[in-house]
Protein backbone atom coordinates (compact mmCIF):
# COMPACT_ATOMS: atom_id res chain seq x y z
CA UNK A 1 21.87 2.09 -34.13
CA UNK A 2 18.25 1.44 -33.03
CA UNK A 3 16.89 1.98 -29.89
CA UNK A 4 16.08 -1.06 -27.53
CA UNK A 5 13.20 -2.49 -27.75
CA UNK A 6 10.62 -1.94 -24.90
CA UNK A 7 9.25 -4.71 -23.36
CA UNK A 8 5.71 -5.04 -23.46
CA UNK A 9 3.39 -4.27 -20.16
CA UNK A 10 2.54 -7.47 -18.45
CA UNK A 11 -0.95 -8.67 -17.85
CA UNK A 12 -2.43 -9.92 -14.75
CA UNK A 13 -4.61 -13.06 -14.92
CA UNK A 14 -8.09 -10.72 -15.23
CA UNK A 15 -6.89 -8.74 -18.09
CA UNK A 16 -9.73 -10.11 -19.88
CA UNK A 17 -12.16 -9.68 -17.25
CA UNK A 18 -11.17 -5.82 -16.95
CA UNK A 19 -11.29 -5.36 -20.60
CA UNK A 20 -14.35 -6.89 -21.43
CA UNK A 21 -16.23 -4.37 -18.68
CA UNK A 22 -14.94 -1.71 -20.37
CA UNK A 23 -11.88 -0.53 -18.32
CA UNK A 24 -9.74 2.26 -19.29
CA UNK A 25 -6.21 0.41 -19.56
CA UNK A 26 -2.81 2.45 -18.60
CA UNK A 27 0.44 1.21 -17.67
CA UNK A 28 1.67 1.33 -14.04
CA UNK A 29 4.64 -0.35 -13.16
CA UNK A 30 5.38 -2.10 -15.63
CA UNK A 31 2.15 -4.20 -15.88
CA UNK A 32 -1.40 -3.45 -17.96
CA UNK A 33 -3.31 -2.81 -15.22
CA UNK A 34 -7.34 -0.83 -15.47
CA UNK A 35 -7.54 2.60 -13.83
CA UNK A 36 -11.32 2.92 -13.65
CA UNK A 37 -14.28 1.50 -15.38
CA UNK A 38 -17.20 3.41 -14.52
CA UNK A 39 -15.33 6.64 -13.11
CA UNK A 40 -12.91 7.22 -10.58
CA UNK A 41 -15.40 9.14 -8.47
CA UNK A 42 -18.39 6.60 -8.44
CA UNK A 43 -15.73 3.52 -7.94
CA UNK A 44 -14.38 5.68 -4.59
CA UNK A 45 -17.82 6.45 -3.23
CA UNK A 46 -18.61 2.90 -3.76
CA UNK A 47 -15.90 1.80 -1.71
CA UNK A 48 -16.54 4.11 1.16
CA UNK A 49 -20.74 3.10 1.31
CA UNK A 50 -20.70 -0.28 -0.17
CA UNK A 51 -17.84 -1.82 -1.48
CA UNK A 52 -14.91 -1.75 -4.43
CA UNK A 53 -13.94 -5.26 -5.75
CA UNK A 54 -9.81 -4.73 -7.04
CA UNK A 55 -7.42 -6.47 -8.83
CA UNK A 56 -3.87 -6.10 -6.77
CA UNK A 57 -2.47 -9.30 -8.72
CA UNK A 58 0.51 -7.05 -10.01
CA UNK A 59 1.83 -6.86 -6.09
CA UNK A 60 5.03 -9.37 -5.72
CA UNK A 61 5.51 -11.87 -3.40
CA UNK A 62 8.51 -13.74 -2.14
CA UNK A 63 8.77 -16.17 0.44
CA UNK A 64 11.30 -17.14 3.11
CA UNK A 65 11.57 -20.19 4.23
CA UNK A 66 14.16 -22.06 6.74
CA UNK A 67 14.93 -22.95 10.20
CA UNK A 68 16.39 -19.03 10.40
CA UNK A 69 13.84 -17.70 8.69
CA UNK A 70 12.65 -15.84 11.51
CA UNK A 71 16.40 -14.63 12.41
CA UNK A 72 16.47 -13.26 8.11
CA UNK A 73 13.16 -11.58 8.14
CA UNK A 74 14.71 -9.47 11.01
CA UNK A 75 17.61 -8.67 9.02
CA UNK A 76 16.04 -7.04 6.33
CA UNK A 77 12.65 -5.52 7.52
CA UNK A 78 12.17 -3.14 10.16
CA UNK A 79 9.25 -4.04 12.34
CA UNK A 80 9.39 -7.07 14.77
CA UNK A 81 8.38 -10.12 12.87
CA UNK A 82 8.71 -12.29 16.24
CA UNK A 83 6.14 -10.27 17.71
CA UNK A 84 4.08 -12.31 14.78
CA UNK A 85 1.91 -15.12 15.74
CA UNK A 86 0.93 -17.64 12.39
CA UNK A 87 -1.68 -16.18 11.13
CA UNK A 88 -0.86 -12.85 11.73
CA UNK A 89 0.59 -9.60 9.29
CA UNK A 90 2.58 -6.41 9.85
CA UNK A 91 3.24 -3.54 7.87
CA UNK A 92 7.05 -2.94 7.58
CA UNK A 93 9.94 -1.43 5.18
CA UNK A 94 12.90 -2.87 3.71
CA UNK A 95 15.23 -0.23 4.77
CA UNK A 96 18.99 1.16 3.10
CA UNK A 97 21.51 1.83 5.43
CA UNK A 98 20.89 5.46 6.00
CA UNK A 99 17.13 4.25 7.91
CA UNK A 100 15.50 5.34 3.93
CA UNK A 101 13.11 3.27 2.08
CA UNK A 102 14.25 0.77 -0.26
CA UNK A 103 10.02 -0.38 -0.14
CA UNK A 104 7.66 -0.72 2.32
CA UNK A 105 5.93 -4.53 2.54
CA UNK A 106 3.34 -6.60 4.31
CA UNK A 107 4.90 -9.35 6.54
CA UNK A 108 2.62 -12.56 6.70
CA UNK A 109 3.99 -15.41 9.52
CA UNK A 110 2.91 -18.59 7.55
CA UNK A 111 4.34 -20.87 9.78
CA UNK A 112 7.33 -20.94 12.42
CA UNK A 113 9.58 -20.79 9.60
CA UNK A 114 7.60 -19.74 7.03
CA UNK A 115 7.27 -16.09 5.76
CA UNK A 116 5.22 -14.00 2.80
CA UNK A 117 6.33 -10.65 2.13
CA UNK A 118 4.57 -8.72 0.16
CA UNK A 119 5.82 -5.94 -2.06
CA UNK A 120 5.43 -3.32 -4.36
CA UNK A 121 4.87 -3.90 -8.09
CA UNK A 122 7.41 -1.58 -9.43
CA UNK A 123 10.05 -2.98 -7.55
CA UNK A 124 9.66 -6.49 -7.45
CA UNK A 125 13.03 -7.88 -8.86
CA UNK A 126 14.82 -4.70 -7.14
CA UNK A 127 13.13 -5.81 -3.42
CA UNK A 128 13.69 -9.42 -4.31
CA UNK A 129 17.41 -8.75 -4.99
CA UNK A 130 18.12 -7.19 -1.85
CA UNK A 131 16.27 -9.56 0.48
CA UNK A 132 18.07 -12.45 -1.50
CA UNK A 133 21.61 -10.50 -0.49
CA UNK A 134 20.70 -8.85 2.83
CA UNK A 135 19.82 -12.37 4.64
CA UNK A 136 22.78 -14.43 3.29
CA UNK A 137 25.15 -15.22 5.93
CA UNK A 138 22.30 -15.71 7.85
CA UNK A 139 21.71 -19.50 8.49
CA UNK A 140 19.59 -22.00 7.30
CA UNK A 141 16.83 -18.91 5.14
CA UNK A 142 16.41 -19.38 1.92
CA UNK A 143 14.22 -16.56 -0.08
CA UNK A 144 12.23 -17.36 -3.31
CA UNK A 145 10.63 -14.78 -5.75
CA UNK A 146 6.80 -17.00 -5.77
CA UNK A 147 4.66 -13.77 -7.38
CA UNK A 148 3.52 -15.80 -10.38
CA UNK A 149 1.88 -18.21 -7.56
CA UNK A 150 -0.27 -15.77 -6.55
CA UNK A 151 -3.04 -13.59 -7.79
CA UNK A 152 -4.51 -11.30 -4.94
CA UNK A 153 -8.09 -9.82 -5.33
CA UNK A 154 -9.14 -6.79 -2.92
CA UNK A 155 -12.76 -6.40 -1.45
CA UNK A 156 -12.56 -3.34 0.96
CA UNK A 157 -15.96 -1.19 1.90
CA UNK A 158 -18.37 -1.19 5.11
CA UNK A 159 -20.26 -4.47 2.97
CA UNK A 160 -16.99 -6.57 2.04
CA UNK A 161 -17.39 -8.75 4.96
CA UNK A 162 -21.01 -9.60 4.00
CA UNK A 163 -20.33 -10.25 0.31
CA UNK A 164 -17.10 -12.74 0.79
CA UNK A 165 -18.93 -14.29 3.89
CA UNK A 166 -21.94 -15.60 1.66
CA UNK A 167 -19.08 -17.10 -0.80
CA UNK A 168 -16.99 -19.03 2.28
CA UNK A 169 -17.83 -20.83 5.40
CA UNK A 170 -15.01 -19.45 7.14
CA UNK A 171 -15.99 -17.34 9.82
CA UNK A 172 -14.41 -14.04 8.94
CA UNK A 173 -15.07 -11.89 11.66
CA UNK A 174 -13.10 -13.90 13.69
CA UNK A 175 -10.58 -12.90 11.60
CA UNK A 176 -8.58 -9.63 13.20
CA UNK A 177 -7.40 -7.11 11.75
CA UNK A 178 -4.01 -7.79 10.11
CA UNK A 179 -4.56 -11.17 10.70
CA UNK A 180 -5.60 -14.16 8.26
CA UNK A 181 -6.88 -17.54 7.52
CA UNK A 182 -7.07 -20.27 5.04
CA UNK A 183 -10.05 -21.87 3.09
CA UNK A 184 -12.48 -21.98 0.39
CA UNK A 185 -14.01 -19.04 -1.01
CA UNK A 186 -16.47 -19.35 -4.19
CA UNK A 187 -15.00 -23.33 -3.73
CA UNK A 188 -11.86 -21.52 -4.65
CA UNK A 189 -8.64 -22.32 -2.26
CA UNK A 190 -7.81 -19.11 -0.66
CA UNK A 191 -5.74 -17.07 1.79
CA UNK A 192 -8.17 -14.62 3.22
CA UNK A 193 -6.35 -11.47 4.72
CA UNK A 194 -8.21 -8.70 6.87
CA UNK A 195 -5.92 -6.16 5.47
CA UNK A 196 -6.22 -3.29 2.60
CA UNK A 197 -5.09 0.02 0.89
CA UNK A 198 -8.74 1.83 0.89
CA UNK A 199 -8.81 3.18 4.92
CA UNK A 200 -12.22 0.58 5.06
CA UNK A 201 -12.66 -2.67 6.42
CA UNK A 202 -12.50 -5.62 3.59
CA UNK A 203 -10.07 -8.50 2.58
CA UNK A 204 -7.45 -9.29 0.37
CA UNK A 205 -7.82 -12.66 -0.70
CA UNK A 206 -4.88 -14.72 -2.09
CA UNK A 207 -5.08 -17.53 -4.61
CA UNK A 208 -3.68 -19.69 -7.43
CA UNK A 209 -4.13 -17.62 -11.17
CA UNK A 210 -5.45 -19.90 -12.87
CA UNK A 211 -8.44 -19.76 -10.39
CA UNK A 212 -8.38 -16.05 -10.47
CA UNK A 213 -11.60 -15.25 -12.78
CA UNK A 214 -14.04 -17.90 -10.62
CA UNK A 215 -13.13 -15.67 -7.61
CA UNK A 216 -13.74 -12.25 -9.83
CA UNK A 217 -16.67 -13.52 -11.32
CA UNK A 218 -18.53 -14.87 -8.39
CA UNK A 219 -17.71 -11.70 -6.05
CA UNK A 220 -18.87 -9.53 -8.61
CA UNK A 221 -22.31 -11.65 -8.92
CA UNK A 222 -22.88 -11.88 -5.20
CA UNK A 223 -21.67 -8.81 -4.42
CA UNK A 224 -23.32 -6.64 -7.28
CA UNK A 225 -26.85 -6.59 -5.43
CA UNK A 226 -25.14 -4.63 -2.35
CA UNK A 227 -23.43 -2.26 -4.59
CA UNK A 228 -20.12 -4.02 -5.10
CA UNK A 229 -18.57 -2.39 -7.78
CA UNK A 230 -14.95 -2.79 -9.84
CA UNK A 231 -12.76 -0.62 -9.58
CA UNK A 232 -9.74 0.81 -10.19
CA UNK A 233 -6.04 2.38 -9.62
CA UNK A 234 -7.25 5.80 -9.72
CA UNK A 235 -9.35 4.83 -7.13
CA UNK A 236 -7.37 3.22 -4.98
CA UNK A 237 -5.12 6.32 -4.93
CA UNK A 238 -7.79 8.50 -4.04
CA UNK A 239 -9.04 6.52 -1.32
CA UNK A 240 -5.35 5.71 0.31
CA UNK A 241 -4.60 9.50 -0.25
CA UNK A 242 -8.02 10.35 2.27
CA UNK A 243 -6.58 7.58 4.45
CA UNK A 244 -2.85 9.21 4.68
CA UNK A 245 -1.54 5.64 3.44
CA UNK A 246 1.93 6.37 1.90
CA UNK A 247 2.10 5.48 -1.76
CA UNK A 248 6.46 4.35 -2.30
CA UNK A 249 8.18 5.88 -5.22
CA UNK A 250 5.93 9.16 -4.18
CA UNK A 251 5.31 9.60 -0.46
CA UNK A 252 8.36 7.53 0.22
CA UNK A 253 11.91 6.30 -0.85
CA UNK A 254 15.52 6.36 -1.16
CA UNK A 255 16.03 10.04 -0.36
CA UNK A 256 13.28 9.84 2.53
CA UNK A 257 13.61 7.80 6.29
CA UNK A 258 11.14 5.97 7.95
CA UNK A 259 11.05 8.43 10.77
CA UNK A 260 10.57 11.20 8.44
CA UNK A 261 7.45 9.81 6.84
CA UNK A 262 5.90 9.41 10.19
CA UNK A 263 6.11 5.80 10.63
CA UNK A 264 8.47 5.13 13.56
CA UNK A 265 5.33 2.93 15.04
CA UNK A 266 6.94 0.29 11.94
CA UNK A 267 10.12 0.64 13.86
CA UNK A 268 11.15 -2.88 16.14
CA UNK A 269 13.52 -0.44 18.26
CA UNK A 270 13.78 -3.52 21.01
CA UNK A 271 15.26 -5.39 17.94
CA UNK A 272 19.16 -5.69 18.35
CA UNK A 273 19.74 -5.09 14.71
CA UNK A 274 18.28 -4.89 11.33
CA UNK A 275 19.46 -2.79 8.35
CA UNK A 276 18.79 0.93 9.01
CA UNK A 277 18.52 0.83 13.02
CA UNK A 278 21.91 2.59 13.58
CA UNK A 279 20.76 5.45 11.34
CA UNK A 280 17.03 5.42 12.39
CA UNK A 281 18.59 5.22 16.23
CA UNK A 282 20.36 8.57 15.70
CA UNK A 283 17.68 9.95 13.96
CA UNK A 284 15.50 9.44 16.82
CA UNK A 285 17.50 10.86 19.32
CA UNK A 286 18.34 14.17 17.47
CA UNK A 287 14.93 14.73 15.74
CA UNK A 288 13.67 15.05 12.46
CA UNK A 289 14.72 18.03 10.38
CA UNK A 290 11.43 17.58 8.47
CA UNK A 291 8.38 15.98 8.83
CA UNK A 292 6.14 14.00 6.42
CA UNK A 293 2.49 16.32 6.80
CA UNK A 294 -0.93 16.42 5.75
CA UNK A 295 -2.61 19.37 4.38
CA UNK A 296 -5.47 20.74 2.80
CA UNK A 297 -5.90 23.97 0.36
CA UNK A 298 -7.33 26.85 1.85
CA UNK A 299 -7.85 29.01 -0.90
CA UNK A 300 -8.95 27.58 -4.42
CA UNK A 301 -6.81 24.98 -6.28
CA UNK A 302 -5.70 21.51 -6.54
CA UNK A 303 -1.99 20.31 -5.48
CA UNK A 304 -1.07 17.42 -8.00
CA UNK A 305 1.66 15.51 -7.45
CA UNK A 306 5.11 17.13 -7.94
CA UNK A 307 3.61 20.54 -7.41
CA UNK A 308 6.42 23.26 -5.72
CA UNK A 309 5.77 23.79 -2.18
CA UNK A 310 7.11 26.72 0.10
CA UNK A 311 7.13 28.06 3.85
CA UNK A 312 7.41 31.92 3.27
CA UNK A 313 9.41 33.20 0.53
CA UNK A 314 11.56 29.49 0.33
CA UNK A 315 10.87 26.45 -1.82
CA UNK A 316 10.94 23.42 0.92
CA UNK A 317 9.97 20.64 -1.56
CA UNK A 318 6.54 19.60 -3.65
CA UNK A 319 3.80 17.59 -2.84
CA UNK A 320 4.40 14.09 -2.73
CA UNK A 321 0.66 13.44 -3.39
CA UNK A 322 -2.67 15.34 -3.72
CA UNK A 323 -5.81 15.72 -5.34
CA UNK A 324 -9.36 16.66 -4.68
CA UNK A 325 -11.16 13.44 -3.15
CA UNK A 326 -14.46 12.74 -4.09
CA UNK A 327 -15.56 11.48 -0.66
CA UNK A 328 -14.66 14.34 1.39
CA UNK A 329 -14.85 16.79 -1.33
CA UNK A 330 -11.54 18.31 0.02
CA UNK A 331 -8.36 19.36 -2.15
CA UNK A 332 -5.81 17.63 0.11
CA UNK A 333 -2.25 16.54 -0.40
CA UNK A 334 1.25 14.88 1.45
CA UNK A 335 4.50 16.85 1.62
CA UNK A 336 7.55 17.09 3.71
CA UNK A 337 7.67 20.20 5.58
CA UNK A 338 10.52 21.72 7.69
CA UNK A 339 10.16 20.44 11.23
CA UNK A 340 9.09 24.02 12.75
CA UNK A 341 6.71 24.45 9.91
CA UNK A 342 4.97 21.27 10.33
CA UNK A 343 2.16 21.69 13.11
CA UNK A 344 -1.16 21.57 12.44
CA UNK A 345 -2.75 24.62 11.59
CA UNK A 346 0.59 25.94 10.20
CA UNK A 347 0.62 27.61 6.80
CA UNK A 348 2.72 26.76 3.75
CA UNK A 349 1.60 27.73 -0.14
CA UNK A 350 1.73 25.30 -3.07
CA UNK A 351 2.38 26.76 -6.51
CA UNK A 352 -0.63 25.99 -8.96
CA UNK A 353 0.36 26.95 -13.20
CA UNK A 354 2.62 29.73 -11.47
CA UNK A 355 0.74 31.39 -8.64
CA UNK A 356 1.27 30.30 -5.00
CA UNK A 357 -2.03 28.87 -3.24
CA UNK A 358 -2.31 28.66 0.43
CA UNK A 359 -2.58 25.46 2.34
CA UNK A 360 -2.85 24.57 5.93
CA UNK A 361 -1.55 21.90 7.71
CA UNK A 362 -4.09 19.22 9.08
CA UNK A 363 -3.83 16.17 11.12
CA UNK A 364 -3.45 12.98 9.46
CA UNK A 365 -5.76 10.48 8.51
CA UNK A 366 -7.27 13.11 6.51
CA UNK A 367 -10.20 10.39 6.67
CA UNK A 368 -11.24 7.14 9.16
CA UNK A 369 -13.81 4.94 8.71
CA UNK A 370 -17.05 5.07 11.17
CA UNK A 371 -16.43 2.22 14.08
CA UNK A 372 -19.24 -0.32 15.05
């Protein structure tokens, strides 16, 4: 017997693009994708004073469509989609029964009966697969896996909106926050979103792949002078970690609810049903029994993911995420604490190659971006 072949990493449409200026190439859910070119520490303090210029084509999309499309979106995700206007996003979660995470996704109105959801890379045919169940029965909705439509290219720092604005002649800042609009950017047809990953201001800007490396090219060209800069996976981690932005298959998932990672604000509780509201319901009225935290080391040491954590002499859990940011020049991390040890300013200790470190509870975002 031999083993099973295993299926080589797919490529996103500026695999050539990334290679050619030098990224470091890893796997990450199941696609080739680069995790830093010049450095993971340069890329993030680019994005925080200028701007980063990412490649986010491995993130799925699927689209429903119908005269109950509206009524099916409800069904499956837990915010209130008919609080969206067309032209406007959400965050939200695809929820199990039991109020966990199945994913958490971006909800784009398109039209009255038009939706884009966006998803998580890792889990594409997994989300796709239960949206396709959960909204049958539903009416006239029909959902469609569309991800190799799309390629979607991230500009996020303080300069984005300058850089993309002297590509377009779409006004974008008339474009809200979690909101977008259509047009031509570098003569390229585009959906231009105001939304992101980094904690900054920027866009994520949606278009056909075979278009893909105009966009790249001419961002990087116009944007190059201001201190645009590619960059990478590890540094979008780092710069969603300083943010408190919840990473799924880490910070959240199938063992962890929606009110336990702090985002009951995702919650439509006005909504009559959805998948997960009985459970989340419940939840709310009793209380948490933990609580997803922030917190940064007090005495020397870095918390990596997966790192034990404890409250006195007792092993609670690990750290979902954590690292030493390059921005704040903090060692900060995400766990789930026990709901009386989860205050700010409360003490917990994460072990570090076998010796217990102490950390302190913080309030999260660890980091937000300067207004005005």
């Amino acid at each position: 017997m031999t083993d099973a072949p295993v299926a080589a990493p797919l490529k996103t449409p500026l695999h050539g693009r990334h290679v050619a200026l030098g990224a470091k190439m890893v796997s990450f859910g199941g696609w080739e994708m680069p995790l830093q070119y010049s450095g993971i520490t340069e890329e993030h303090l680019a994005v925080r004073r200028a701007a980063g210029l990412f490649d986010v084509s491995h993130m799925g999309e699927i689209e429903v469509a119908g005269a109950d499309a509206l009524a099916a979106v409800q069904r499956i995700s837990t915010n209130d989609a008919a609080r969206l206007e067309v032209g406007q996003a959400q965050y939200s979660a695809l929820a199990t029964p039991e109020g966990t995470f199945v994913d958490d996704l971006l909800v784009y109105r398109l039209g009255d009966e038009h939706f884009l959801l966006v998803v998580n890379a890792a889990t594409i045919a997994k989300d796709f697969a239960w949206i396709r169940d959960g909204i049958q029965g539903v009416g006239d909705a029909v959902a469609v896996n569309t991800s190799s439509r799309y390629s979607l290219i991230a500009v996020q720092g303080p300069r984005a909106l300058e850089i993309v604005q002297s590509l377009t002649e779409v006004d974008l800042a008339s474009i809200g926050y979690y909101r977008f609009a259509t047009g031509e950017v570098a003569n390229v047809r585009s959906t231009i979103s105001r939304t992101g990953y980094t904690g900054e201001d920027g866009f994520e800007i949606f278009v056909a792949p075979q278009v893909a490396e105009r966009l790249w090219g001419a961002l990087l060209s116009v944007g190059a002078p201001a201190g645009l800069r590619p960059a990478g996976l590890g540094a979008r981690d780092t710069l969603r970690l300083e943010a408190a932005m919840r990473l799924s298959g880490q910070d959240i998932d199938e063992t962890t609810s929606v009110l336990e990672a702090g985002l009951g604000w995702i919650v439509g509780w006005e909504k009559p049903e959805f998948v997960g509201r009985a459970a989340l319901v419940r939840q709310r009225a009793a209380g948490v029994t933990r609580q997803l935290v922030g917190f940064e080391m007090v005495e020397r040491g870095i918390a990596r993911h997966g790192y034990p954590v404890y409250v006195g002499e007792d092993r609670v859990g690990v750290v979902t995420s954590g690292t030493r940011t390059p921005f704040l020049e903090k060692a900060i991390g995400l766990t789930y604490l026990p709901r009386a040890a989860s205050a700010p300013g409360a003490e917990c200790a994460i072990e570090i190659r076998g010796r217990r470190v102490r950390a302190r509870v913080v309030p999260l975002p660890f980091y937000k971006r300067p207004r005005g």
